[in-house]
C-alpha atoms as a PDB file:
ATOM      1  CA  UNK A   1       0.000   0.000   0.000  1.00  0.00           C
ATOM      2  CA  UNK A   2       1.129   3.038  -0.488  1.00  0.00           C
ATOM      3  CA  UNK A   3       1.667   6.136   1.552  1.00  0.00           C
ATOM      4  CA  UNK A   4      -1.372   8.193   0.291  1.00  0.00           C
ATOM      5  CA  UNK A   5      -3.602   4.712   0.263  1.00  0.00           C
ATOM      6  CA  UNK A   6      -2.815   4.152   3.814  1.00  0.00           C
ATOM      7  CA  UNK A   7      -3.618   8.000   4.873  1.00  0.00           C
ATOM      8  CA  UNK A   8      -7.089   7.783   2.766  1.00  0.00           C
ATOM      9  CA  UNK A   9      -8.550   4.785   3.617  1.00  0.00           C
ATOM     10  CA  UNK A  10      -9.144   5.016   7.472  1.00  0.00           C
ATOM     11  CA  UNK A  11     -10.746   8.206   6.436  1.00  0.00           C
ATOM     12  CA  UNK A  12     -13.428   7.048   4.415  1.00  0.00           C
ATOM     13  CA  UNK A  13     -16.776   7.919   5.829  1.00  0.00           C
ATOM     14  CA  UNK A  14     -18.598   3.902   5.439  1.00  0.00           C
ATOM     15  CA  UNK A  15     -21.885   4.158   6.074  1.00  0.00           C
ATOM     16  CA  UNK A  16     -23.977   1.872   8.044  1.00  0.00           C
ATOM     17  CA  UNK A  17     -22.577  -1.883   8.520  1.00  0.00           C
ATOM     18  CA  UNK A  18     -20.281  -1.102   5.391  1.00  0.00           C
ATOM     19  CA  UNK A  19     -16.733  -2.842   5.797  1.00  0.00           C
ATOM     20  CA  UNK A  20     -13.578  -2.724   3.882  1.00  0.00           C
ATOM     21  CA  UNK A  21     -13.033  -6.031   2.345  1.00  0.00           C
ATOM     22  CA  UNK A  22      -9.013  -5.566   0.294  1.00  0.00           C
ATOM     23  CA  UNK A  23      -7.509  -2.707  -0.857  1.00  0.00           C
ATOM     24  CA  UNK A  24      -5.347  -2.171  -3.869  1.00  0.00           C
ATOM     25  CA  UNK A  25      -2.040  -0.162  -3.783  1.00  0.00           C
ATOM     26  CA  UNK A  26      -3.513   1.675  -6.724  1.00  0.00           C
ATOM     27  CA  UNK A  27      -6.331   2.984  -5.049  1.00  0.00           C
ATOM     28  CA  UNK A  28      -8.923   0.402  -5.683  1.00  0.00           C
ATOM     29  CA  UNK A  29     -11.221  -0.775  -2.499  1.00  0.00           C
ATOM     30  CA  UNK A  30     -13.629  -3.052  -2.033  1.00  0.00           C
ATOM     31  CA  UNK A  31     -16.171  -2.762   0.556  1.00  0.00           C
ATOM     32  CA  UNK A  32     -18.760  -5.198   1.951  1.00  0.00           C
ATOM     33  CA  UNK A  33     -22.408  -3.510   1.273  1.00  0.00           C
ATOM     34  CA  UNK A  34     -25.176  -4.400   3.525  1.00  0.00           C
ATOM     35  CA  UNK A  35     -28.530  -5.591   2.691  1.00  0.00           C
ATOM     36  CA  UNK A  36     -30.896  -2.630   2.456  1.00  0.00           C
ATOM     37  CA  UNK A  37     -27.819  -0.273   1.966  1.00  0.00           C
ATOM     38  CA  UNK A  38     -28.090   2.028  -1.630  1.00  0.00           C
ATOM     39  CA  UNK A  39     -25.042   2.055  -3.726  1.00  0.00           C
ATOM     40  CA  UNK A  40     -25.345   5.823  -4.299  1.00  0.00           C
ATOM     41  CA  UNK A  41     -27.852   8.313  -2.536  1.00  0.00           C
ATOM     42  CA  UNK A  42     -30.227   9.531  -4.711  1.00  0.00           C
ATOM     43  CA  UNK A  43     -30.831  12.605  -2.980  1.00  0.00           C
ATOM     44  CA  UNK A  44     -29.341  14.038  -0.062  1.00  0.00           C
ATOM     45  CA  UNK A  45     -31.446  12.643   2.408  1.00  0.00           C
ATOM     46  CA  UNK A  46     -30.877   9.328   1.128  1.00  0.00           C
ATOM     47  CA  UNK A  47     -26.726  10.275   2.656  1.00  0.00           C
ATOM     48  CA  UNK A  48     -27.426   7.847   6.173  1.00  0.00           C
ATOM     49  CA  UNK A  49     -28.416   4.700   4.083  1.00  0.00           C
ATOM     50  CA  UNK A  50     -25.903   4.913   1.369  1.00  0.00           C
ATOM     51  CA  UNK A  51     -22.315   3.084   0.818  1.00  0.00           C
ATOM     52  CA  UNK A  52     -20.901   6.138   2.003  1.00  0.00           C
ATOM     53  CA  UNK A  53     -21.518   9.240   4.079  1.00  0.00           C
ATOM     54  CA  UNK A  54     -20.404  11.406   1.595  1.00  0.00           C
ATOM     55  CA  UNK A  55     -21.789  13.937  -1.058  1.00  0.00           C
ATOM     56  CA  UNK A  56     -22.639  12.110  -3.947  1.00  0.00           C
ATOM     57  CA  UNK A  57     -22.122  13.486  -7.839  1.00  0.00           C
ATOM     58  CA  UNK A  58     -24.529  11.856 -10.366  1.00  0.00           C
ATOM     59  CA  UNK A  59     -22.849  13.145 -13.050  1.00  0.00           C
ATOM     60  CA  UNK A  60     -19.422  12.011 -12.128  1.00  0.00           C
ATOM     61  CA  UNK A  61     -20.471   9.096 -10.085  1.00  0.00           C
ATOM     62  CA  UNK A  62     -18.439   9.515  -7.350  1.00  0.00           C
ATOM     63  CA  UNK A  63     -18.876  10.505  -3.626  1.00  0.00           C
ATOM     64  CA  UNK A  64     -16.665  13.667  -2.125  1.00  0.00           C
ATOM     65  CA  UNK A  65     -15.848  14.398   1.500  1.00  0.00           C
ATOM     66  CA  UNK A  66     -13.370  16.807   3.034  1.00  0.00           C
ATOM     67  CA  UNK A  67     -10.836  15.777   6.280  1.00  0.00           C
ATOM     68  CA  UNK A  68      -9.454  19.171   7.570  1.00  0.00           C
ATOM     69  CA  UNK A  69      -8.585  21.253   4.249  1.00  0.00           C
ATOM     70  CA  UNK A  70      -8.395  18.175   1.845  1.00  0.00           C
ATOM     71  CA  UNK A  71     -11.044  16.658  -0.269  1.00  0.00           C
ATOM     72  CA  UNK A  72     -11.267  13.188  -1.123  1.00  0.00           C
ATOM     73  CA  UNK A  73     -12.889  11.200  -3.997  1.00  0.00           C
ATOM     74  CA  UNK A  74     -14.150   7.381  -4.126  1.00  0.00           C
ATOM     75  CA  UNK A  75     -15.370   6.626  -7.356  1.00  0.00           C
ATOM     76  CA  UNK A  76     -17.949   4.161  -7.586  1.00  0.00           C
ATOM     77  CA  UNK A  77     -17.107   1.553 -10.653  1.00  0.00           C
ATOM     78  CA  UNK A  78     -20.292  -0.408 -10.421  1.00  0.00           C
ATOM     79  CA  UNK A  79     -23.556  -0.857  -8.110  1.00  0.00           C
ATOM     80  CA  UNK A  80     -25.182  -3.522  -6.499  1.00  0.00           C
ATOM     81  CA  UNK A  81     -29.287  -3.083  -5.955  1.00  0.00           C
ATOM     82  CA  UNK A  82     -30.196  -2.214  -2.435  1.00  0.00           C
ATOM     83  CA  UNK A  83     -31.289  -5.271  -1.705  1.00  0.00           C
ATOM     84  CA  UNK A  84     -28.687  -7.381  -2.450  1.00  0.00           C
ATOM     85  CA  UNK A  85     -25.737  -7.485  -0.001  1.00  0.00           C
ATOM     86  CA  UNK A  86     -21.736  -8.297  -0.390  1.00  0.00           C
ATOM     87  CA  UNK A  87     -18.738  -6.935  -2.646  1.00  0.00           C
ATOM     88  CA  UNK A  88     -18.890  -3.271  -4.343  1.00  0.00           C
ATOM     89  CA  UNK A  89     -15.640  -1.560  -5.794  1.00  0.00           C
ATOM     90  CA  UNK A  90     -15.041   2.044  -5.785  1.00  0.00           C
ATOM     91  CA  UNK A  91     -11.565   3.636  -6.776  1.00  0.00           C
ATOM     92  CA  UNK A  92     -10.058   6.632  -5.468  1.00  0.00           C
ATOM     93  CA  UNK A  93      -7.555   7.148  -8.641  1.00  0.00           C
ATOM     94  CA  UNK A  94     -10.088   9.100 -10.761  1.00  0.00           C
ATOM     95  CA  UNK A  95      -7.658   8.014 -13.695  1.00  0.00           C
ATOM     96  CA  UNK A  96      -7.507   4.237 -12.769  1.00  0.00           C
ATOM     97  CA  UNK A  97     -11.153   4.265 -12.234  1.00  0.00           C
ATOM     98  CA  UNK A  98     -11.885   5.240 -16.132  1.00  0.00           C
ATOM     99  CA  UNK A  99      -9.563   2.302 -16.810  1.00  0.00           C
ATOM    100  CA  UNK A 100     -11.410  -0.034 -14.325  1.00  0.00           C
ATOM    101  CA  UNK A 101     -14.999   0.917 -15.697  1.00  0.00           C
ATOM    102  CA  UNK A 102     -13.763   0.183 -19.212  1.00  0.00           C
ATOM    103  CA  UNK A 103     -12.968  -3.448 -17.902  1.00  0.00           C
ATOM    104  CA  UNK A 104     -16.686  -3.712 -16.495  1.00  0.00           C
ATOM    105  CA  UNK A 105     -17.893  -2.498 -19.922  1.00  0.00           C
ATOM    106  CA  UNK A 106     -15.647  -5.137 -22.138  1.00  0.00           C
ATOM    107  CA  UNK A 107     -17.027  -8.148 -19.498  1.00  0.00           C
ATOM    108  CA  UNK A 108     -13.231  -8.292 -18.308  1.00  0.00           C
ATOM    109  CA  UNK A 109     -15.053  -8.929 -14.887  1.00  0.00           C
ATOM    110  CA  UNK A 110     -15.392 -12.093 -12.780  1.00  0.00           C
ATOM    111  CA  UNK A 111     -18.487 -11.922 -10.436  1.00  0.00           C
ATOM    112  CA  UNK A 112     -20.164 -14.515  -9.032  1.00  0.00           C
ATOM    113  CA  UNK A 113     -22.909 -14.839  -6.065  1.00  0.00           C
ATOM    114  CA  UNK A 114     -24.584 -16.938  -3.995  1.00  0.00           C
ATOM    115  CA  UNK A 115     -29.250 -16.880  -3.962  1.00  0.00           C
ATOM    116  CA  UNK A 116     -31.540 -18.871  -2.062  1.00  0.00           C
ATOM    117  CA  UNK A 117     -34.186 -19.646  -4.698  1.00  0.00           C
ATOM    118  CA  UNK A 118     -37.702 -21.522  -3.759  1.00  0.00           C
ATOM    119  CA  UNK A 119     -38.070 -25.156  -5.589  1.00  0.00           C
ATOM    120  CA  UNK A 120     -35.327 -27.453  -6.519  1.00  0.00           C
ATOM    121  CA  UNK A 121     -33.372 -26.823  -9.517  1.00  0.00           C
ATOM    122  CA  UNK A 122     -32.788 -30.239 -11.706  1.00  0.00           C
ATOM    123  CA  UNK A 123     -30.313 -28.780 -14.042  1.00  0.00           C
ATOM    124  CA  UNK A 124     -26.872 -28.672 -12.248  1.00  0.00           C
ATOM    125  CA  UNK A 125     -23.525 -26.693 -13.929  1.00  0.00           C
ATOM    126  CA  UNK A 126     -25.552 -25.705 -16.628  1.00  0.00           C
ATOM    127  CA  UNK A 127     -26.201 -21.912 -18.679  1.00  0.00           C
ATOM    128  CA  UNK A 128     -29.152 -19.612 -18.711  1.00  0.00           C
ATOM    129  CA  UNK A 129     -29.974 -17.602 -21.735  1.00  0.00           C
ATOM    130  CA  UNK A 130     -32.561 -14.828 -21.900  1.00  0.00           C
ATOM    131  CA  UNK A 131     -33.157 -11.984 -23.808  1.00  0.00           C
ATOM    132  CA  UNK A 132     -34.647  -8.912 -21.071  1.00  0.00           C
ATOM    133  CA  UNK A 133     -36.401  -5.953 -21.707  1.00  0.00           C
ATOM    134  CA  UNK A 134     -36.942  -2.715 -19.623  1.00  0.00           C
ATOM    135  CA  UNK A 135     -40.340  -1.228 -18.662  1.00  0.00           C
ATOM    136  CA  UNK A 136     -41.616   0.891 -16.284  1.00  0.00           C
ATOM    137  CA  UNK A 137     -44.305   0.265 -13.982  1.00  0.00           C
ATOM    138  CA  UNK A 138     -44.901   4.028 -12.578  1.00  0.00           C
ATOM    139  CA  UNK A 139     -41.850   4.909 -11.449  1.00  0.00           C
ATOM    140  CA  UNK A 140     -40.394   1.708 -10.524  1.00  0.00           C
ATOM    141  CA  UNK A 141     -38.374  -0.156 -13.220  1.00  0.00           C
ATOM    142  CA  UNK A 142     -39.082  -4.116 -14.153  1.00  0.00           C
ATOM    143  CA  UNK A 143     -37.710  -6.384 -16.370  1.00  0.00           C
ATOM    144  CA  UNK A 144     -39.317  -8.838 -18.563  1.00  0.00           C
ATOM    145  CA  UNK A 145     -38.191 -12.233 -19.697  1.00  0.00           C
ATOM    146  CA  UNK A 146     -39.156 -11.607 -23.613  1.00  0.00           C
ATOM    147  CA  UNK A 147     -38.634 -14.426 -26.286  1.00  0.00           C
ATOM    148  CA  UNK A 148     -37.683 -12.419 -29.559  1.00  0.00           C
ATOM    149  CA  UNK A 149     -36.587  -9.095 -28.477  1.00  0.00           C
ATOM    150  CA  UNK A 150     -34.427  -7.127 -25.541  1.00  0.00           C
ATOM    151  CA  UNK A 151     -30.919  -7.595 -24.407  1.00  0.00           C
ATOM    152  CA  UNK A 152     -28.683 -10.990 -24.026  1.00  0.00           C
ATOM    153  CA  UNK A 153     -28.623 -12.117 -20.406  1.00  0.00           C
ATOM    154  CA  UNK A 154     -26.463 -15.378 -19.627  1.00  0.00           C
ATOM    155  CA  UNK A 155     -25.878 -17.199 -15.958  1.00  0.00           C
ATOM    156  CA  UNK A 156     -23.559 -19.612 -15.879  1.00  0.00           C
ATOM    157  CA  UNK A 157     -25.645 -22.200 -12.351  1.00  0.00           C
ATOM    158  CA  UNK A 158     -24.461 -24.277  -9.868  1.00  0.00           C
ATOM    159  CA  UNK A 159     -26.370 -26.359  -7.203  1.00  0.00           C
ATOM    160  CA  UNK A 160     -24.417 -26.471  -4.233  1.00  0.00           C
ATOM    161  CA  UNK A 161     -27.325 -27.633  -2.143  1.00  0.00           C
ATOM    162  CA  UNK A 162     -31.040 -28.672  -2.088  1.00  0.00           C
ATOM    163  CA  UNK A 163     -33.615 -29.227   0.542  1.00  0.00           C
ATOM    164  CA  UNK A 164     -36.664 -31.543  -0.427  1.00  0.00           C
ATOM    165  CA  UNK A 165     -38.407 -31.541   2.428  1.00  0.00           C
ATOM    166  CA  UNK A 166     -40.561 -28.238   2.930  1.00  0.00           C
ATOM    167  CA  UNK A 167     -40.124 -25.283   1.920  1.00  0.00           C
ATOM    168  CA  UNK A 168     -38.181 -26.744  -0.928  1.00  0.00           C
ATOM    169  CA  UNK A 169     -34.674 -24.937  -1.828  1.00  0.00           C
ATOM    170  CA  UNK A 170     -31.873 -24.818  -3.793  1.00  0.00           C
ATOM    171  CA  UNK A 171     -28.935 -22.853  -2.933  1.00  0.00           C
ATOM    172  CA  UNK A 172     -27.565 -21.615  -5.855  1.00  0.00           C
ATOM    173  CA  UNK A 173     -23.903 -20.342  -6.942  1.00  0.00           C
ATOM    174  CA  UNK A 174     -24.724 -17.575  -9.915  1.00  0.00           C
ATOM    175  CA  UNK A 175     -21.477 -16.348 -12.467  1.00  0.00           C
ATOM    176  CA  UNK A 176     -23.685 -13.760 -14.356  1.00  0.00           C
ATOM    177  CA  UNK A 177     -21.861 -13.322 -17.696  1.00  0.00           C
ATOM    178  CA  UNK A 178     -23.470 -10.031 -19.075  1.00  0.00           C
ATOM    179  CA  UNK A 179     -24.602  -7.494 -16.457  1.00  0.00           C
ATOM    180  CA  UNK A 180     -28.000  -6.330 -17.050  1.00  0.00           C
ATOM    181  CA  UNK A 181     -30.732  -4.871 -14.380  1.00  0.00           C
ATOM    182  CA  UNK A 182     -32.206  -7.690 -12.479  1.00  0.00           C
ATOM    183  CA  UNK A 183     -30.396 -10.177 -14.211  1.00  0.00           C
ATOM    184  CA  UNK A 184     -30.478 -12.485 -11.777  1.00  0.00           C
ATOM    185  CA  UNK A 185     -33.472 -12.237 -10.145  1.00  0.00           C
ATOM    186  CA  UNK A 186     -35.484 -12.561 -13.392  1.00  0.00           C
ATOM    187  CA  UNK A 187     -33.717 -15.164 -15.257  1.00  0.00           C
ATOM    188  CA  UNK A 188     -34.349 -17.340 -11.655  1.00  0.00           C
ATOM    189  CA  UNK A 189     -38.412 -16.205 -11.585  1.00  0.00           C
ATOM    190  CA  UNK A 190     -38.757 -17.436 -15.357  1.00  0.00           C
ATOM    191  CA  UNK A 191     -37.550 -20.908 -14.252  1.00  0.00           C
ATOM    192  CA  UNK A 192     -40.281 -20.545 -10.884  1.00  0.00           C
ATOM    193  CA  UNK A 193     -37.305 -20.580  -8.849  1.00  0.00           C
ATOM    194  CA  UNK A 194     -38.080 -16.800  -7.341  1.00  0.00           C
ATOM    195  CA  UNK A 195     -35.248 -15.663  -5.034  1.00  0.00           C
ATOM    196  CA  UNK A 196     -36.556 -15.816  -1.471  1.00  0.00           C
ATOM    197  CA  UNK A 197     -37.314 -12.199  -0.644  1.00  0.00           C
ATOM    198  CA  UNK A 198     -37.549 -10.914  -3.948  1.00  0.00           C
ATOM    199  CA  UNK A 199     -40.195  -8.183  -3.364  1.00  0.00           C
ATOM    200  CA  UNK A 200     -40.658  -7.475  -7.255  1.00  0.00           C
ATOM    201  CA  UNK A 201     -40.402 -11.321  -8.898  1.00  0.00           C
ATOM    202  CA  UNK A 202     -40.307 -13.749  -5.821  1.00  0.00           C
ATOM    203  CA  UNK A 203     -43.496 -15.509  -4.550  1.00  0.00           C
ATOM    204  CA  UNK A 204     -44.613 -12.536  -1.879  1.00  0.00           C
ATOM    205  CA  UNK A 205     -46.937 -15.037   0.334  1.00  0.00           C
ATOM    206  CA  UNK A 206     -43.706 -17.214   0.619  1.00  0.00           C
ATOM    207  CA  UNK A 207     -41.605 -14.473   1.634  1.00  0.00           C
ATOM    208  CA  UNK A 208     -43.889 -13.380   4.180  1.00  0.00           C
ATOM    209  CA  UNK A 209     -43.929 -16.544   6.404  1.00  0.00           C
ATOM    210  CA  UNK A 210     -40.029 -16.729   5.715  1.00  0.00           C
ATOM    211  CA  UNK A 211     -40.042 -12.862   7.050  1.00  0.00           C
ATOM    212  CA  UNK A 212     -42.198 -14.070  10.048  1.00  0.00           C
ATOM    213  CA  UNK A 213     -40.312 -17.326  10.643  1.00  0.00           C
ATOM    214  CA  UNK A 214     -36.970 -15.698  10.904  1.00  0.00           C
ATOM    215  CA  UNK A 215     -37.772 -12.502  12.221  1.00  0.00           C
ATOM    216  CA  UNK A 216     -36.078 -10.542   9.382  1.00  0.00           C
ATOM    217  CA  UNK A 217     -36.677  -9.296   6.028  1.00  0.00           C
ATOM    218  CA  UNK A 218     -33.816  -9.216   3.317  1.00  0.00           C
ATOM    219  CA  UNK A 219     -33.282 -10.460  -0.275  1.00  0.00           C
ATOM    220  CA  UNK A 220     -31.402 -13.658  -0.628  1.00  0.00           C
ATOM    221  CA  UNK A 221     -28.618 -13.056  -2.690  1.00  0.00           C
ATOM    222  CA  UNK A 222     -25.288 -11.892  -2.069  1.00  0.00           C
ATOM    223  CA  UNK A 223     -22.448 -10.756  -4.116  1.00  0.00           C
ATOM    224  CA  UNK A 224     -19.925 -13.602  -3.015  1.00  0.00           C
ATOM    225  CA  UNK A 225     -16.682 -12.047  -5.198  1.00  0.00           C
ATOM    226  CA  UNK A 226     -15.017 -10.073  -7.791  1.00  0.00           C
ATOM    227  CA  UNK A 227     -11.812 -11.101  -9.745  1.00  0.00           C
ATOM    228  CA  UNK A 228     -10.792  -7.938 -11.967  1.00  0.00           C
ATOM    229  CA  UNK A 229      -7.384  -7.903 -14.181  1.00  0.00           C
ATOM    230  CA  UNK A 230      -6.357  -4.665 -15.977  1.00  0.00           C
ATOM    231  CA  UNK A 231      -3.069  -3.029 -17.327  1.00  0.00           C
ATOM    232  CA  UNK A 232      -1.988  -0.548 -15.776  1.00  0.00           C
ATOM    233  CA  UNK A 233       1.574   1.681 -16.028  1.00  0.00           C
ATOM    234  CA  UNK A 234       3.204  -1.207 -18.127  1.00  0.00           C
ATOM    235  CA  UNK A 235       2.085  -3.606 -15.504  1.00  0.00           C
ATOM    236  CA  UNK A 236      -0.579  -6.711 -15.453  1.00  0.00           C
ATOM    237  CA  UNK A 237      -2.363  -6.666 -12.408  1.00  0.00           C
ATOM    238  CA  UNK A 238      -5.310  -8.565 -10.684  1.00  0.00           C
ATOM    239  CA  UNK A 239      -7.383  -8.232  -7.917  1.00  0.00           C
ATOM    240  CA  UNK A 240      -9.834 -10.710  -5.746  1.00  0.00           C
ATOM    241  CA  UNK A 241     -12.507  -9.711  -3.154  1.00  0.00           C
ATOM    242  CA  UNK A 242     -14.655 -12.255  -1.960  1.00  0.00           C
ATOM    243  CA  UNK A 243     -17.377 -11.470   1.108  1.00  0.00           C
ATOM    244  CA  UNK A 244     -18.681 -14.377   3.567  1.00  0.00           C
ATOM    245  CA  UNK A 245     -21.964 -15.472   3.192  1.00  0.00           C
ATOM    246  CA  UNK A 246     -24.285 -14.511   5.632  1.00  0.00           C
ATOM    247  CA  UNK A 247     -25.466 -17.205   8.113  1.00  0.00           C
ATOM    248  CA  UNK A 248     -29.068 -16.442   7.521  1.00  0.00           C
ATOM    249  CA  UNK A 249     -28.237 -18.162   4.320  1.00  0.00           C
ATOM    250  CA  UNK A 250     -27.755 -21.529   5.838  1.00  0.00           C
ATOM    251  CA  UNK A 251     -30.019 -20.891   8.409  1.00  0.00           C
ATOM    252  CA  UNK A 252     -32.845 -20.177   5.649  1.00  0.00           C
ATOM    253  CA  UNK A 253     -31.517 -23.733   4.065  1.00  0.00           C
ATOM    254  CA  UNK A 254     -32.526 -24.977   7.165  1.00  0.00           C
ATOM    255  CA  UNK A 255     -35.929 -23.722   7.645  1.00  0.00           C
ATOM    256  CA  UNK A 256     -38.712 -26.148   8.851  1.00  0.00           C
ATOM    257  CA  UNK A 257     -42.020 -24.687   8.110  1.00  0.00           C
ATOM    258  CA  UNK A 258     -45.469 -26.563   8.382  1.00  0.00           C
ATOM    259  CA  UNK A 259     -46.569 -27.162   4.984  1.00  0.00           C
ATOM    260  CA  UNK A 260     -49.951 -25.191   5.494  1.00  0.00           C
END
C-alpha cells in the first residue's frame, strides 16, 4: 500500500454496517455492502443509508468528502441493488477508475454470487440464456423475460445444495456473464425458482412466512466475489474480493415450516 492509500482509507466515511473487504495499492477498495444499503444516494437525504456518508455526484459518479482542508474522492465503478448485499468496488484514482470501468464495460469482470431460490433446480452446472427488456411500472423499473426481443442475459448455475423436504430450496452459486438490471433475479423467476425475498419477482406469500419465521426481512442473494485484471503503467495486475456469506443463508436452508 502506499503512503497516500494508507492516509485515505481510514478516512473514508462507510456508512452503516459497510466494511472494507481488500484494498489495492492503486487505489482500488472493495467494501462489503449491507442488505438494504443504496449504492449511491439519490438525494441528499438518502446520505445515512448509502455506501458512504459522503456527497454524492450523479454526473461524475463519485462521492466527495473533506478531512481538515483536503477533499477526497471514491469513485464508484459499479452498483449492487439495495437489496442485495456483499462486494462493491469504488476507486479513489479518478484516472484508474476510467480504466477499471472500461474493464466492467468489455465483461473483463469475474463476479459470481450466492441466492436462495424456492423449488429445486434439476439442471446442475448448466447456462441460462434470456433476452430482457426494460419497462416501467410508474416509477419503478421491471424487467421482462421476452422471447424475440431485448438484451442478451447469460448465468452460468451451480447447485451447491437442495432441501426436499418443505419449503423446498436450492442454494444456488450464480457467475452472471453479461450485467444487465435484475439479471439475476429474473432469469431465476422465469424458471419458478423466485429468489426468497424478492419483493418485485419472488413468490410474496412465501416471503412473508419466511419474514415471520426468521424474524427478518432481506433479499437472498449476495455478491460472493469479484476477480478484476487490468493493465496498468506497463504492468498486469489482478485483484480478488470475496465477502462471507451470511449465516441467515444456511439458516434459511434450514428452515422447517409446516406445509400449510
Amino acid at each position: 500500500m502506499s503512503a497516500d492509500l494508507s492516509d485515505i482509507i481510514p478516512e473514508i466515511p462507510l456508512g452503516k454496517g459497510v466494511k472494507i473487504l481488500g484494498i489495492h495499492a492503486e487505489g482500488l477498495v472493495a467494501l462489503e455492502k449491507p442488505t438494504r444499503i443504496l449504492s449511491h444516494p439519490n438525494v441528499e437525504a438518502d446520505r445515512w443509508k448509502s455506501l458512504l456518508n459522503a456527497s454524492w455526484s450523479k454526473d461524475r459518479e463519485r462521492y466527495m468528502w473533506k478531512v481538515g482542508d483536503k477533499s477526497h474522492r471514491f469513485y464508484l465503478l459499479h452498483r449492487l441493488d439495495s437489496a442485495t448485499s456483499g462486494v462493491i468496488l469504488g476507486c479513489i484514482n479518478p484516472n484508474l477508475s476510467r480504466e477499471l470501468k472500461g474493464q466492467f464495460s468489455k465483461r473483463k469482470v469475474s463476479k459470481s454470487y450466492h441466492a436462495v431460490v424456492m423449488g429445486l433446480a434439476r439442471e446442475n452446472d448448466t447456462h441460462w440464456k434470456d433476452l430482457l427488456r426494460k419497462r416501467r411500472v410508474g416509477s419503478n423499473l421491471r424487467m421482462d423475460a421476452t422471447n424475440s426481443r431485448g438484451s442478451p442475459a447469460e448465468t452460468h448455475v451451480k447447485i451447491l445444495q437442495s432441501k426436499k423436504s418443505f419449503p423446498k430450496l436450492s442454494l444456488l452459486r450464480l457467475h452472471p456473464r453479461t450485467g444487465r438490471t435484475h439479471q439475476l433475479r429474473v432469469q431465476s423467476a422465469k424458471r419458478q425458482l423466485p429468489i426468497v425475498g424478492d419483493s418485485t419477482y419472488g413468490d410474496f406469500s412465501f416471503n412473508r412466512r419466511v419474514q415471520k419465521a426468521m424474524g427478518c426481512q432481506r433479499l437472498f442473494l449476495h455478491a460472493s466475489s469479484i476477480r478484476i485484471f487490468w493493465d496498468w503503467q506497463n504492468r498486469q495486475h489482478e485483484f480478488l474480493a470475496e465477502s462471507p456469506l451470511p449465516g441467515l443463508f444456511q439458516e434459511l436452508m434450514d428452515l422447517k415450516l409446516p406445509s400449510k
